[in-house]
Protein backbone atom coordinates (compact mmCIF):
# COMPACT_ATOMS: atom_id res chain seq x y z
CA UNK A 1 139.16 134.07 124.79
CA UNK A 2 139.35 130.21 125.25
CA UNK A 3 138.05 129.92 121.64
CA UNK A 4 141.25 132.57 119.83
CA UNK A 5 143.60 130.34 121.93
CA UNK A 6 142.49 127.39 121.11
CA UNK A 7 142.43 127.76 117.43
CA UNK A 8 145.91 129.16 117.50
CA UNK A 9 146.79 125.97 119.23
CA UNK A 10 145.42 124.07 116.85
CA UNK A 11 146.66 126.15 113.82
CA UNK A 12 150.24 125.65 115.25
CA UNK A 13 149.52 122.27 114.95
CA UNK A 14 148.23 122.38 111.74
CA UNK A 15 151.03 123.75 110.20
CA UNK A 16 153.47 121.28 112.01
CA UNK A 17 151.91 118.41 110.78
CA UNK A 18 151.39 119.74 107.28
CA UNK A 19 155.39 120.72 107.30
CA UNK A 20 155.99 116.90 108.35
CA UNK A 21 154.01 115.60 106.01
CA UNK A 22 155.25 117.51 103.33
CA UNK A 23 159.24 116.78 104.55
CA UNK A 24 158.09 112.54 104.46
CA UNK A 25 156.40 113.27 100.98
CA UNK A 26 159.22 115.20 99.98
CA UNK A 27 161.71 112.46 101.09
CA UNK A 28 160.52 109.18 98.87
CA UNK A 29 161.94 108.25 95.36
CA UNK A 30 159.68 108.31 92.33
CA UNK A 31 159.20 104.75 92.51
CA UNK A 32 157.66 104.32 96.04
CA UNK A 33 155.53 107.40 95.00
CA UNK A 34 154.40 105.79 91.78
CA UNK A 35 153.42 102.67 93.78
CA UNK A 36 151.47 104.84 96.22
CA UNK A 37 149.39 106.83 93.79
CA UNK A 38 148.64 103.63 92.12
CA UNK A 39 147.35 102.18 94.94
CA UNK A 40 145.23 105.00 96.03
CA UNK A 41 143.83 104.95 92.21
CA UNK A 42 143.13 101.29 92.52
CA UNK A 43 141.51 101.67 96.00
CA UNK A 44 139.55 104.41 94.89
CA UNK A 45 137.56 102.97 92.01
CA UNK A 46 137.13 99.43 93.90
CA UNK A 47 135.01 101.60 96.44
CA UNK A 48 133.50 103.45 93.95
CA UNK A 49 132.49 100.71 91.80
CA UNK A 50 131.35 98.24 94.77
CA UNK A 51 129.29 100.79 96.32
CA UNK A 52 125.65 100.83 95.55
CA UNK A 53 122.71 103.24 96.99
CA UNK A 54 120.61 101.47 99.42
CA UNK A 55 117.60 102.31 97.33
CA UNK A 56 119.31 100.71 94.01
CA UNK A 57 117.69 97.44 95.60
CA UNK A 58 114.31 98.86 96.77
CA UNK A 59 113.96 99.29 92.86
CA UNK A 60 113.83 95.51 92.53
CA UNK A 61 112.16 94.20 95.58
CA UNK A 62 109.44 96.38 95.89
CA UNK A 63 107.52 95.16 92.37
CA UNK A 64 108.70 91.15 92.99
CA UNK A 65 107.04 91.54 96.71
CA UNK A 66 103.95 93.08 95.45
CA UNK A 67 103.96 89.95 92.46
CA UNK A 68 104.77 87.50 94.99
CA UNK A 69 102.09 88.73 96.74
CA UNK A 70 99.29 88.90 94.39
CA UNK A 71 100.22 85.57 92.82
CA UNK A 72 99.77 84.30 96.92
CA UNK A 73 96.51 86.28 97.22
CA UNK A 74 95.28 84.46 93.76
CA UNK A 75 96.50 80.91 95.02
CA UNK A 76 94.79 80.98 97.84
CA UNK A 77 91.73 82.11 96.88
CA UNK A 78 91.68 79.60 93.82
CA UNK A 79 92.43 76.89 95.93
CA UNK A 80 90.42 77.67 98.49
CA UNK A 81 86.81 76.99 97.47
CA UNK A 82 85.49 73.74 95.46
CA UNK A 83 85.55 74.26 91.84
CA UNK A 84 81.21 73.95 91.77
CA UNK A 85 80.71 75.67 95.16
CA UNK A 86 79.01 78.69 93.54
CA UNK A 87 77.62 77.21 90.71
CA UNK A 88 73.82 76.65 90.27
CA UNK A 89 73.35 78.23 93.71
CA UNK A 90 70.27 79.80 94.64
CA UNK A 91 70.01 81.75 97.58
CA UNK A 92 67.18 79.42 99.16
CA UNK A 93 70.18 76.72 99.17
CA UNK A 94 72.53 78.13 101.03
CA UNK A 95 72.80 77.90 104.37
CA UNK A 96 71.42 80.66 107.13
CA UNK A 97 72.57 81.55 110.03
CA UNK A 98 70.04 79.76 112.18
CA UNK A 99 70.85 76.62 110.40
CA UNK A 100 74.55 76.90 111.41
CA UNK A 101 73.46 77.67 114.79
CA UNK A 102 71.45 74.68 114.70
CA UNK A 103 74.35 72.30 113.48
CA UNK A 104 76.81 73.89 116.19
CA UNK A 105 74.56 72.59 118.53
CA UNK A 106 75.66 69.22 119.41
CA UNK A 107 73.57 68.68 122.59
CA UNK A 108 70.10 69.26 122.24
CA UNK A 109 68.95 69.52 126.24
CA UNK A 110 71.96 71.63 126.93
CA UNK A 111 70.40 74.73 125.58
CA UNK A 112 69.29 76.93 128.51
CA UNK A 113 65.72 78.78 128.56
CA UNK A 114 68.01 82.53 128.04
CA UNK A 115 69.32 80.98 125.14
CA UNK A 116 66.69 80.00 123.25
CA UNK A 117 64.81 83.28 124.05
CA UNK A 118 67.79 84.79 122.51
CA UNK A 119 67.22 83.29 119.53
CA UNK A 120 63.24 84.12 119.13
CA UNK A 121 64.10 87.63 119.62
CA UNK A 122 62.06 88.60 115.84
CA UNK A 123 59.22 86.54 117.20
CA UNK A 124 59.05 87.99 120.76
CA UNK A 125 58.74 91.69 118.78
CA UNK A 126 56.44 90.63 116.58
CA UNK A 127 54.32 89.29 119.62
CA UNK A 128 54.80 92.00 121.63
CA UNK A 129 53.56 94.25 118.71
CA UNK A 130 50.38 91.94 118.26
CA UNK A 131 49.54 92.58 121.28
CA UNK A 132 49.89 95.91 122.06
CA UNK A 133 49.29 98.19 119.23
CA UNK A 134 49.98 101.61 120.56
CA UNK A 135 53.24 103.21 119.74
CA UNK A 136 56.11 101.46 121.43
CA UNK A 137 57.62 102.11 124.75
């Protein structure tokens, strides 16, 4: 019930404002109307030609941000490493592990006795084997 009366209330004032409308339309000269339609032409194609879809520009940036990318990617790996640092390499020149653990070590007596059985722990299984050669625990 609410709904039929409300849009006969607005229909009523539908009409009314479409009859106003029409009267101020129909009471302007030519010229002023001329001028008006003009203007709504004009307006018109500046929105339509200054309007651009969003994805317009994903067109461009996409591919320069994957280039810009790459190029960084290649720079810093080129500029990273010395220009000999893999040539005439063998692998009995380059360092282990144990001899990095060795140079991180700046105090010798500082080592505590867990530490350093830490770091047997290949020797300790192989002694343990040795020693008892039955199958393992």
């Amino acid at each position: 019930m609410n709904d039929q009366i409300r849009d006969a209330t607005r229909s009523a004032f539908e009409d009314r404002s479409r009859e106003l409308f029409r009267d101020s339309v129909d009471g302007l000269d030519m010229r002023v109307r001329s001028r008006l339609t003009e203007a709504r032409h004009a307006a018109l194609e500046a929105a339509v030609s200054s309007r651009r879809p969003w994805f317009s520009l994903m067109r461009v940036w996409v591919p320069t941000t994957g280039v810009v990318a790459a190029a960084l990617l290649g720079a810093a790996l080129w500029f990273a490493l010395p220009a000999d640092y893999h040539h005439g390499m063998t692998a009995a020149d380059q360092p282990s592990l144990e001899d990095l653990d060795i140079l991180a070590s700046s105090d010798e007596s500082s080592g505590d006795s867990i530490e350093m059985l830490q770091n047997d722990l290949d020797f300790y299984d192989f002694a343990d084997r040795d020693a008892n050669p039955g199958p393992a625990a």
